[in-house]
C-alpha atoms as a PDB file:
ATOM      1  CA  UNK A   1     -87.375  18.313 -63.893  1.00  0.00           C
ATOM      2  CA  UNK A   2     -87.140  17.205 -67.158  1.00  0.00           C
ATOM      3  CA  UNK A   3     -88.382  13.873 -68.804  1.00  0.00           C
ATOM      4  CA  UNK A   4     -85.167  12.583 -68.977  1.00  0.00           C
ATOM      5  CA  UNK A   5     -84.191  13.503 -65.266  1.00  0.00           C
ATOM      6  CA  UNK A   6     -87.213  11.579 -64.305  1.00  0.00           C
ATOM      7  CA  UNK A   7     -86.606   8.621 -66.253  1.00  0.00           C
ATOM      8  CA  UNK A   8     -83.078   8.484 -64.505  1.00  0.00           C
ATOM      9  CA  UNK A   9     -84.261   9.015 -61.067  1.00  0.00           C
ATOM     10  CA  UNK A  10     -86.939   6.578 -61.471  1.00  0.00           C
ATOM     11  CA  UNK A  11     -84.218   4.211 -62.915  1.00  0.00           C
ATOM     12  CA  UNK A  12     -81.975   5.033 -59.621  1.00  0.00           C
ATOM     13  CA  UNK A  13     -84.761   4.357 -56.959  1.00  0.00           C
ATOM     14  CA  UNK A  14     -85.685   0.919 -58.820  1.00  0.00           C
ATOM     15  CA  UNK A  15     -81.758  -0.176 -59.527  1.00  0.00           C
ATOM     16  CA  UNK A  16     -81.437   0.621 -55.652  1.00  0.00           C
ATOM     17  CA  UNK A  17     -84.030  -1.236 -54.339  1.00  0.00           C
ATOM     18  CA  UNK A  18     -83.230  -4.417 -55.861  1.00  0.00           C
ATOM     19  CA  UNK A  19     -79.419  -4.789 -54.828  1.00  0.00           C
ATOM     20  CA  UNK A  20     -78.980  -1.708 -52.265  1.00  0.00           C
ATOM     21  CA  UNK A  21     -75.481  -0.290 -54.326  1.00  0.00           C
ATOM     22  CA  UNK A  22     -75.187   3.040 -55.140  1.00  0.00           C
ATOM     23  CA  UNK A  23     -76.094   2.900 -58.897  1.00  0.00           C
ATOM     24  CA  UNK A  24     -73.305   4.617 -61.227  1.00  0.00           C
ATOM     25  CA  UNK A  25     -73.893   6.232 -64.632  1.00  0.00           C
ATOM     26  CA  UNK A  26     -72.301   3.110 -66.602  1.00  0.00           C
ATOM     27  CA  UNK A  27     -75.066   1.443 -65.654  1.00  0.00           C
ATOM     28  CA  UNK A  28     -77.907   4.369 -66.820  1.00  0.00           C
ATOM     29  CA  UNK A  29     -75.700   4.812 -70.023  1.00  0.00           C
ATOM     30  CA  UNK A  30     -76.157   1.667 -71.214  1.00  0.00           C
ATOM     31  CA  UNK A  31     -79.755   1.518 -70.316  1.00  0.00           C
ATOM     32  CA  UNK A  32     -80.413   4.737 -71.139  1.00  0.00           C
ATOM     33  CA  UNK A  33     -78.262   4.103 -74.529  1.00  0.00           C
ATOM     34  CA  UNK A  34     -76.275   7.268 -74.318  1.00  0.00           C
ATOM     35  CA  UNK A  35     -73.062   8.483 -73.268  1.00  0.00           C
ATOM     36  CA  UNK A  36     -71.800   8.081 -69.102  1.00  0.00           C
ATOM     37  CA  UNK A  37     -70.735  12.050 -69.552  1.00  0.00           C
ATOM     38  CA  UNK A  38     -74.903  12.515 -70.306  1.00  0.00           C
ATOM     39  CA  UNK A  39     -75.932  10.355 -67.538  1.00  0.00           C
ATOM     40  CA  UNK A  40     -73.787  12.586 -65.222  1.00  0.00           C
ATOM     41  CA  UNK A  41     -74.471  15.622 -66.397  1.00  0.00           C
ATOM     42  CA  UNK A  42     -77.967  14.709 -65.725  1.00  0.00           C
ATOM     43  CA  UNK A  43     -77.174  13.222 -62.197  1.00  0.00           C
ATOM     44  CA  UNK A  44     -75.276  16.695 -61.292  1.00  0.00           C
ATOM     45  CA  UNK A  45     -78.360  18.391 -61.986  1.00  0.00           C
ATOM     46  CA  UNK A  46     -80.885  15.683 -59.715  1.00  0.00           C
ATOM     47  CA  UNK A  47     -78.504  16.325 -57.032  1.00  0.00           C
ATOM     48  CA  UNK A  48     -78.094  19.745 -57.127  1.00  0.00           C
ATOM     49  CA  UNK A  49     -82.003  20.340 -56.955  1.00  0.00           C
ATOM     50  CA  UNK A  50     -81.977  17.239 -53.928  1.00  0.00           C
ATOM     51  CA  UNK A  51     -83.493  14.450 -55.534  1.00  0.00           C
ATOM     52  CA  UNK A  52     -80.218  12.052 -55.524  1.00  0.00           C
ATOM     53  CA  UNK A  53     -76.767  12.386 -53.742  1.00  0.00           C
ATOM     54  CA  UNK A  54     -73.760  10.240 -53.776  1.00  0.00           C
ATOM     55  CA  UNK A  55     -73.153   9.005 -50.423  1.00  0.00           C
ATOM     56  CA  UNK A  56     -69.194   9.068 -50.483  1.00  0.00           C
ATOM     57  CA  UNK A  57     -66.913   9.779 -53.260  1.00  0.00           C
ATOM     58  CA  UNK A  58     -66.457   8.171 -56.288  1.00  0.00           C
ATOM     59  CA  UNK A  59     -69.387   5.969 -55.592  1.00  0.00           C
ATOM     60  CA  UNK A  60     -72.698   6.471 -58.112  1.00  0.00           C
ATOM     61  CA  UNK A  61     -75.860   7.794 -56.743  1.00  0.00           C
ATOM     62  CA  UNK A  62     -78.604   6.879 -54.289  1.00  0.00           C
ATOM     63  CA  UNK A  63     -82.067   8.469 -54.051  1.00  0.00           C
ATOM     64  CA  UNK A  64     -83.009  11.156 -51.109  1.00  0.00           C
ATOM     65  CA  UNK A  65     -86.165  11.198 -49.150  1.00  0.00           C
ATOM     66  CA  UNK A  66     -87.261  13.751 -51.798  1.00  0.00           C
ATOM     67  CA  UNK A  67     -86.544  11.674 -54.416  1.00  0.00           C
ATOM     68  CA  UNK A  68     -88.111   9.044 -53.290  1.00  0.00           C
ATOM     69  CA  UNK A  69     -91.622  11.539 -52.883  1.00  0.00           C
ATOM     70  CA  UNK A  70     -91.217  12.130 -56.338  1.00  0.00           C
ATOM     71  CA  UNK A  71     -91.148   8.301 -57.376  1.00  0.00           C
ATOM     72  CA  UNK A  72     -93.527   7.733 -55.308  1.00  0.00           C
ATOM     73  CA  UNK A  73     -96.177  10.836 -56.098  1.00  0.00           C
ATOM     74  CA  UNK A  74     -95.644   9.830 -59.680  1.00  0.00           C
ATOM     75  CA  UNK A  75     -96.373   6.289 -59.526  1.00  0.00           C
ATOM     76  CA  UNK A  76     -99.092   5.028 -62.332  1.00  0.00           C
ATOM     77  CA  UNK A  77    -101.854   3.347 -61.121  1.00  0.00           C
ATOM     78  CA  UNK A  78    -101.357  -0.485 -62.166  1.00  0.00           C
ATOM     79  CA  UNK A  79    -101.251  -3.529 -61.564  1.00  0.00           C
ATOM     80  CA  UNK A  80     -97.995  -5.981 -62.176  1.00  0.00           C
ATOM     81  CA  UNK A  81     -98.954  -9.607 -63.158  1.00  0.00           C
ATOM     82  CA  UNK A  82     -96.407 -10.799 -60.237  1.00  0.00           C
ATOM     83  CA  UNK A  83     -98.011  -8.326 -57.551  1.00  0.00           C
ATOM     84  CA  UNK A  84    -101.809  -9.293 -58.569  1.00  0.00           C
ATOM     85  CA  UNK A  85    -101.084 -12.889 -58.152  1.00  0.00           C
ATOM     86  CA  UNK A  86     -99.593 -12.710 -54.671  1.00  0.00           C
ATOM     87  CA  UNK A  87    -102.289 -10.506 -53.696  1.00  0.00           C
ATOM     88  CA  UNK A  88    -104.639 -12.665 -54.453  1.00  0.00           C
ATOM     89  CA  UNK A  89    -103.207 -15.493 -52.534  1.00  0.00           C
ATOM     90  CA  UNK A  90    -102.994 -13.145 -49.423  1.00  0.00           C
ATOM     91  CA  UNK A  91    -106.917 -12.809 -50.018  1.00  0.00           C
ATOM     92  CA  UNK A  92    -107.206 -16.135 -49.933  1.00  0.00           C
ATOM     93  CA  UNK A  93    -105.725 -16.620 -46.565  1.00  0.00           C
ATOM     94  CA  UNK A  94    -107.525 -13.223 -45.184  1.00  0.00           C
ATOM     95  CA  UNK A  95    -111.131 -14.986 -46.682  1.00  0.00           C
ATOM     96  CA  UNK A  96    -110.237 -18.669 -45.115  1.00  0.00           C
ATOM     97  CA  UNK A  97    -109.396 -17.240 -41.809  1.00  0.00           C
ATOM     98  CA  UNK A  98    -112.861 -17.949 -39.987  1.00  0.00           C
ATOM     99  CA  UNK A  99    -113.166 -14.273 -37.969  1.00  0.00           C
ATOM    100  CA  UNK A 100    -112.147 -10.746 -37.604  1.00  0.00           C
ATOM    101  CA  UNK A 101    -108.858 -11.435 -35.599  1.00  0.00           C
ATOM    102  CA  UNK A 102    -107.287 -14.511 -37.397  1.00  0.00           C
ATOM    103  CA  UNK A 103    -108.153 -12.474 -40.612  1.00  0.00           C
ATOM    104  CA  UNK A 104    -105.841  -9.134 -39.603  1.00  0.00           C
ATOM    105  CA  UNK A 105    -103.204 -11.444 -38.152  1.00  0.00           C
ATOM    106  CA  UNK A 106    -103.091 -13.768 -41.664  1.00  0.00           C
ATOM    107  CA  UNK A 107    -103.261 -10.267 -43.812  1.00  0.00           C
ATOM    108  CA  UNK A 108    -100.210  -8.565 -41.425  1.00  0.00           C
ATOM    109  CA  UNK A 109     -98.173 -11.916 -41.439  1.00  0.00           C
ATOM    110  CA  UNK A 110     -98.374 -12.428 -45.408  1.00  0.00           C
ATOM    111  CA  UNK A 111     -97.664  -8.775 -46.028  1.00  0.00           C
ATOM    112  CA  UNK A 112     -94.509  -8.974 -43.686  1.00  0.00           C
ATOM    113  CA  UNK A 113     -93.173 -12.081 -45.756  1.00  0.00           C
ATOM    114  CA  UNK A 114     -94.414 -11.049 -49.117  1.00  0.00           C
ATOM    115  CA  UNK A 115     -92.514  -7.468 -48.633  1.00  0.00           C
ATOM    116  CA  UNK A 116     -89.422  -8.915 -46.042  1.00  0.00           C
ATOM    117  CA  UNK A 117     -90.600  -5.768 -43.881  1.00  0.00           C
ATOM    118  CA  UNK A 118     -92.461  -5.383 -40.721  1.00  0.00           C
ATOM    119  CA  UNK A 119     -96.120  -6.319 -40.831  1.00  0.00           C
ATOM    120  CA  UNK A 120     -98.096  -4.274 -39.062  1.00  0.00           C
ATOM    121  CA  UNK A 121    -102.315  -3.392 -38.061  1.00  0.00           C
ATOM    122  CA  UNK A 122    -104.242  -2.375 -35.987  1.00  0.00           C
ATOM    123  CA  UNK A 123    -108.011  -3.288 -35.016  1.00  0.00           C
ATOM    124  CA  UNK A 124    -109.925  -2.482 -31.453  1.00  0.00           C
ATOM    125  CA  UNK A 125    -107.013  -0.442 -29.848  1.00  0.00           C
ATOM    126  CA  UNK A 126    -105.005  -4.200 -30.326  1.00  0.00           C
ATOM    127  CA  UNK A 127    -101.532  -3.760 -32.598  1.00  0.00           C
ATOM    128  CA  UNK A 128    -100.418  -6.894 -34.231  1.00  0.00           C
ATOM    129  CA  UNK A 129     -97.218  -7.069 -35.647  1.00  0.00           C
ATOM    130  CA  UNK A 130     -95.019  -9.800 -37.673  1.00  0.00           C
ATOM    131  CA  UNK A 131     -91.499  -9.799 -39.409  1.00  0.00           C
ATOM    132  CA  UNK A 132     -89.020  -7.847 -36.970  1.00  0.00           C
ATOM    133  CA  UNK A 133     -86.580 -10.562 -37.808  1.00  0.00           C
ATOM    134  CA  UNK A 134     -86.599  -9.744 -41.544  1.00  0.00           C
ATOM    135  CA  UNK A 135     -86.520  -6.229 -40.979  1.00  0.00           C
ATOM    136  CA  UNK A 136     -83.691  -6.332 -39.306  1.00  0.00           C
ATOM    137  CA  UNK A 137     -81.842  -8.099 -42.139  1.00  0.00           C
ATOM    138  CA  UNK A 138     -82.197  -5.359 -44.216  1.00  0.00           C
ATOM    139  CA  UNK A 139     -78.751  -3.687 -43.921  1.00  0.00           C
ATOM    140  CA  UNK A 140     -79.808  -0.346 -43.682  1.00  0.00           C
ATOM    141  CA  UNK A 141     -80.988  -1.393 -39.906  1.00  0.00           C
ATOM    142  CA  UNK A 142     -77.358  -4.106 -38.993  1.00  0.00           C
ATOM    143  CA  UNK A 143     -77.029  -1.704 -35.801  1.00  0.00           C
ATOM    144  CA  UNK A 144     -76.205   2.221 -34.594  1.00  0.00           C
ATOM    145  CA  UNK A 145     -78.877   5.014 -34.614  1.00  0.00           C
ATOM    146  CA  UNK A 146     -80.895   3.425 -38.013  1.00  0.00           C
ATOM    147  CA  UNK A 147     -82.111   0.567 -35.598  1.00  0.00           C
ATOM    148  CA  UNK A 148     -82.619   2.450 -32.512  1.00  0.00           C
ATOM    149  CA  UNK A 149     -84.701   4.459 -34.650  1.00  0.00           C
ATOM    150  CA  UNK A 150     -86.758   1.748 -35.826  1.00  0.00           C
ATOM    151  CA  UNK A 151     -87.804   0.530 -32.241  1.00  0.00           C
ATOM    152  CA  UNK A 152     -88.706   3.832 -31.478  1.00  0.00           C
ATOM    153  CA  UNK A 153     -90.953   4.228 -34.474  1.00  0.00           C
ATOM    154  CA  UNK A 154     -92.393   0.646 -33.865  1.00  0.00           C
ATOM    155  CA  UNK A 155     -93.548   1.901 -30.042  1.00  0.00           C
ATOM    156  CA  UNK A 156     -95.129   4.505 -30.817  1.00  0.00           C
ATOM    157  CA  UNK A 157     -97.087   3.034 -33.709  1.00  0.00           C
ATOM    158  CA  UNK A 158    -100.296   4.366 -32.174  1.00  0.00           C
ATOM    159  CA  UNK A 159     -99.246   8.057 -32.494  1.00  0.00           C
ATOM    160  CA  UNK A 160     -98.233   7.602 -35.896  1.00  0.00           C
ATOM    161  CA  UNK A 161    -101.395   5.963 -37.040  1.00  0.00           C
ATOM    162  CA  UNK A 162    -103.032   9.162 -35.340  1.00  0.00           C
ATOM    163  CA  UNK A 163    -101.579  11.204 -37.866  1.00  0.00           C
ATOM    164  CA  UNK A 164    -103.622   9.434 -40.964  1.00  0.00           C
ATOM    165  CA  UNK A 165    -106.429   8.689 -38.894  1.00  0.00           C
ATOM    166  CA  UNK A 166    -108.701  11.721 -40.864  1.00  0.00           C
ATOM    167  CA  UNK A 167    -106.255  11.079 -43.804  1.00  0.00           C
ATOM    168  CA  UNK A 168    -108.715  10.317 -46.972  1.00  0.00           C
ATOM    169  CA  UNK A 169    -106.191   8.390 -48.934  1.00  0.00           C
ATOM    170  CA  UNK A 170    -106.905   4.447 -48.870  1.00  0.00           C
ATOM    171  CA  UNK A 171    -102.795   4.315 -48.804  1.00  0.00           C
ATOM    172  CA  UNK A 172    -100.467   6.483 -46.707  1.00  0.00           C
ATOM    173  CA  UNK A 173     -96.556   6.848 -47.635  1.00  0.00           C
ATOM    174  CA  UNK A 174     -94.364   8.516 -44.820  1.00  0.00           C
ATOM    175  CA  UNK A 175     -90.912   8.200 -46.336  1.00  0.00           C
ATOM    176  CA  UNK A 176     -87.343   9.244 -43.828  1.00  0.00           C
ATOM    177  CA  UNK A 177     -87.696  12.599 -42.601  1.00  0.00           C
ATOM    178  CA  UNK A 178     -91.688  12.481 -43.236  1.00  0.00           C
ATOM    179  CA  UNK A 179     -92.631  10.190 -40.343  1.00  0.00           C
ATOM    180  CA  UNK A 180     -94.107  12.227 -37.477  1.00  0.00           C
ATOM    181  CA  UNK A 181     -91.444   9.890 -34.632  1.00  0.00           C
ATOM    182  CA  UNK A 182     -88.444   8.589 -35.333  1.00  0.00           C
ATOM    183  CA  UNK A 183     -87.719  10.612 -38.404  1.00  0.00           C
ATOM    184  CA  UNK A 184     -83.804   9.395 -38.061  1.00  0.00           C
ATOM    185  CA  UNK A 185     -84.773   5.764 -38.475  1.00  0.00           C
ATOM    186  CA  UNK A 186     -84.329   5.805 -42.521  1.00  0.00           C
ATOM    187  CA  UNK A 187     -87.300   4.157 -42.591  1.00  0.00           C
ATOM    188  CA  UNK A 188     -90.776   4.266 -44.497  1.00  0.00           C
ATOM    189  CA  UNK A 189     -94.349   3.587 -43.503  1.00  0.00           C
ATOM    190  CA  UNK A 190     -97.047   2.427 -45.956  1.00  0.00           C
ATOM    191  CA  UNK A 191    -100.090   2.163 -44.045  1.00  0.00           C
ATOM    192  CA  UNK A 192    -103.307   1.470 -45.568  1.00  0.00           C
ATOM    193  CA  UNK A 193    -106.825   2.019 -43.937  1.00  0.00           C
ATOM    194  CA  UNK A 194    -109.536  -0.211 -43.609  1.00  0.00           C
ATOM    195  CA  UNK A 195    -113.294   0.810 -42.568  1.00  0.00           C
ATOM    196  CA  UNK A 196    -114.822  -2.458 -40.379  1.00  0.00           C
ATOM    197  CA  UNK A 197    -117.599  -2.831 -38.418  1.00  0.00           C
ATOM    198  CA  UNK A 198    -115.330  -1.807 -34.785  1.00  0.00           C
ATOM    199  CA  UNK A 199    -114.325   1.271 -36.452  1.00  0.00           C
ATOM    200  CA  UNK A 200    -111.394   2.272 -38.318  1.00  0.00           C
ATOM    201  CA  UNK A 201    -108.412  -0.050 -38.807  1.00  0.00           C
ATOM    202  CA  UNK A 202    -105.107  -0.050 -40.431  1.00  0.00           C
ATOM    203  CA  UNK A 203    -102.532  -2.566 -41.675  1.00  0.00           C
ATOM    204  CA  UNK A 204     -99.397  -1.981 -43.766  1.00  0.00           C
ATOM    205  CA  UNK A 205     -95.987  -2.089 -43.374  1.00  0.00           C
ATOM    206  CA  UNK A 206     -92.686  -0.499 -42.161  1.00  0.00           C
ATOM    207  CA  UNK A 207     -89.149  -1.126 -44.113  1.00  0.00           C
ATOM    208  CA  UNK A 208     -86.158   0.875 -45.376  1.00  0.00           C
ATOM    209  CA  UNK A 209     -86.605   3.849 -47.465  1.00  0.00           C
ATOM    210  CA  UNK A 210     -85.249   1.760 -50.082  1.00  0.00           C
ATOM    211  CA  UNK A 211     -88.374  -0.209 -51.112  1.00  0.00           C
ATOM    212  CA  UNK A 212     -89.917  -1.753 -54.308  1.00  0.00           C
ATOM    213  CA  UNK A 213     -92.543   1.142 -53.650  1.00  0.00           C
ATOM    214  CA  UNK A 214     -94.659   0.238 -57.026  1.00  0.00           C
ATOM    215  CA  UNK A 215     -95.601  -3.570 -55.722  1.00  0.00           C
ATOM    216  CA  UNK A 216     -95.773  -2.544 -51.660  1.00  0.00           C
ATOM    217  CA  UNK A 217     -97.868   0.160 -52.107  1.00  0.00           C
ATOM    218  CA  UNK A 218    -100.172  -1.975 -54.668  1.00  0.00           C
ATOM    219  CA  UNK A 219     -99.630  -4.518 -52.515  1.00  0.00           C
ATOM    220  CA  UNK A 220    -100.910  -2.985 -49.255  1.00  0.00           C
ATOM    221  CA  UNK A 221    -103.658  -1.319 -51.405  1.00  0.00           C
ATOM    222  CA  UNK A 222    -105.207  -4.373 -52.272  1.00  0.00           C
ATOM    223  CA  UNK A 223    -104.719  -6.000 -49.230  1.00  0.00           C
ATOM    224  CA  UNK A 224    -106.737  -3.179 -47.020  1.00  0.00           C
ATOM    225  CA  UNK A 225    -109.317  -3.582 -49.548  1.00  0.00           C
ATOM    226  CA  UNK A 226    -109.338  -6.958 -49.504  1.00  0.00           C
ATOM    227  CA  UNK A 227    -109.517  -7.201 -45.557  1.00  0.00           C
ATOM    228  CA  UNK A 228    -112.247  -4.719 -45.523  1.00  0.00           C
ATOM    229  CA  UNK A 229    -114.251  -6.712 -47.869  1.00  0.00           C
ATOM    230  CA  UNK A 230    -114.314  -9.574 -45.751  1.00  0.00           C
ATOM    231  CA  UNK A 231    -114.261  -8.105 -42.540  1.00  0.00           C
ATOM    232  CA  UNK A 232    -117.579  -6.000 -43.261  1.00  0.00           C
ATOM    233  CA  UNK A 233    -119.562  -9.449 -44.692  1.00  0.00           C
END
């Protein structure tokens, strides 16, 4: 992949996330500052090697699962100004929470409305969740096989925390197809770990494949951290 692709596809996955349209090459042209015949040609070639496809015809471009795993491989490791100061408000409410339990429950609640996804974590064998009723706003999960999908994934949370449990990564993406159940849901999990004193915990979240993946996965980053801080005083 060239520069340029990646520059476009990273421009696609961020376009898409914020108002879920197919983005077109008018768009790229005039951010890219070159000609919509260049912004195609370059789109061809993303979708011919599978990072992008147009979902009907005459519509622009969305990303695939495997562009999305480039995006999100690729991310730098920083901070945004608007995702450090909600995550410090979240550790706030994780610190002020009094014990263990309230603690998880605050973190998994402020994640859920912070992100509009499904809060999730689990501590002791117990799963808390918050947020179904925002996920299911999303309109990638209105109804059909998406949101079936997405209950099935949500009940058998357990097995697919048991496929990070000897993961070493503080933050674990599953994006689509990558999820070990319910791969149809077109959905993503971003589940970070957390070592406490009753073993090891997770928390994160679970949305739409199209996600603002540079603040949520920040966002759960610091938020594991932060809940393992104060869970381990």
């Amino acid at each position: 992949m060239t520069d340029r692709q990646a520059k476009i596809l990273q421009a696609v996955v961020e376009q898409y996330a914020e108002v879920a349209s197919p983005v077109g090459s008018s768009l790229l042209a005039k951010v890219f500052n070159v000609s919509s015949a260049t912004i195609r040609s370059e789109m061809v070639a993303l979708e011919r090697d599978g990072y992008i496809k147009q979902p009907h015809t005459s519509a622009g471009r969305i990303p695939t699962d495997m562009g999305y795993r480039f995006y999100v491989n690729n991310l730098q490791n920083r901070k945004e100004d608007k995702v450090s100061r909600v995550a410090y408000a979240i550790e706030r409410q994780i610190q002020d929470a009094g014990e263990s339990e309230q603690a998880i429950k605050n973190a998994v609640q402020a994640l859920a409305n912070t992100t509009s996804n499904l809060g999730i974590g689990i501590m002791n064998d117990r799963v808390y969740q918050y947020g179904l009723s925002s996920l299911f706003q999303h309109p990638e999960f209105y109804g059909g096989l998406q949101a079936f999908g997405i209950a099935q994934l949500i009940e058998q949370l357990p097995e697919l925390i048991g496929q990070i449990y000897n993961d070493e990564n503080r933050v674990t993406v599953y994006i689509g197809q990558e999820n070990p159940v319910a791969k149809s849901a077109g959905a993503s999990s971003i589940i970070g770990r957390v070592h406490t004193p009753y073993g090891q915990s997770f928390i994160g979240v679970i949305g739409p494949t199209r996600q603002n993946y540079r603040q949520v996965v920040s966002l759960v980053d610091y938020v594991s951290n932060s809940l393992e801080r104060v869970l381990n005083v």
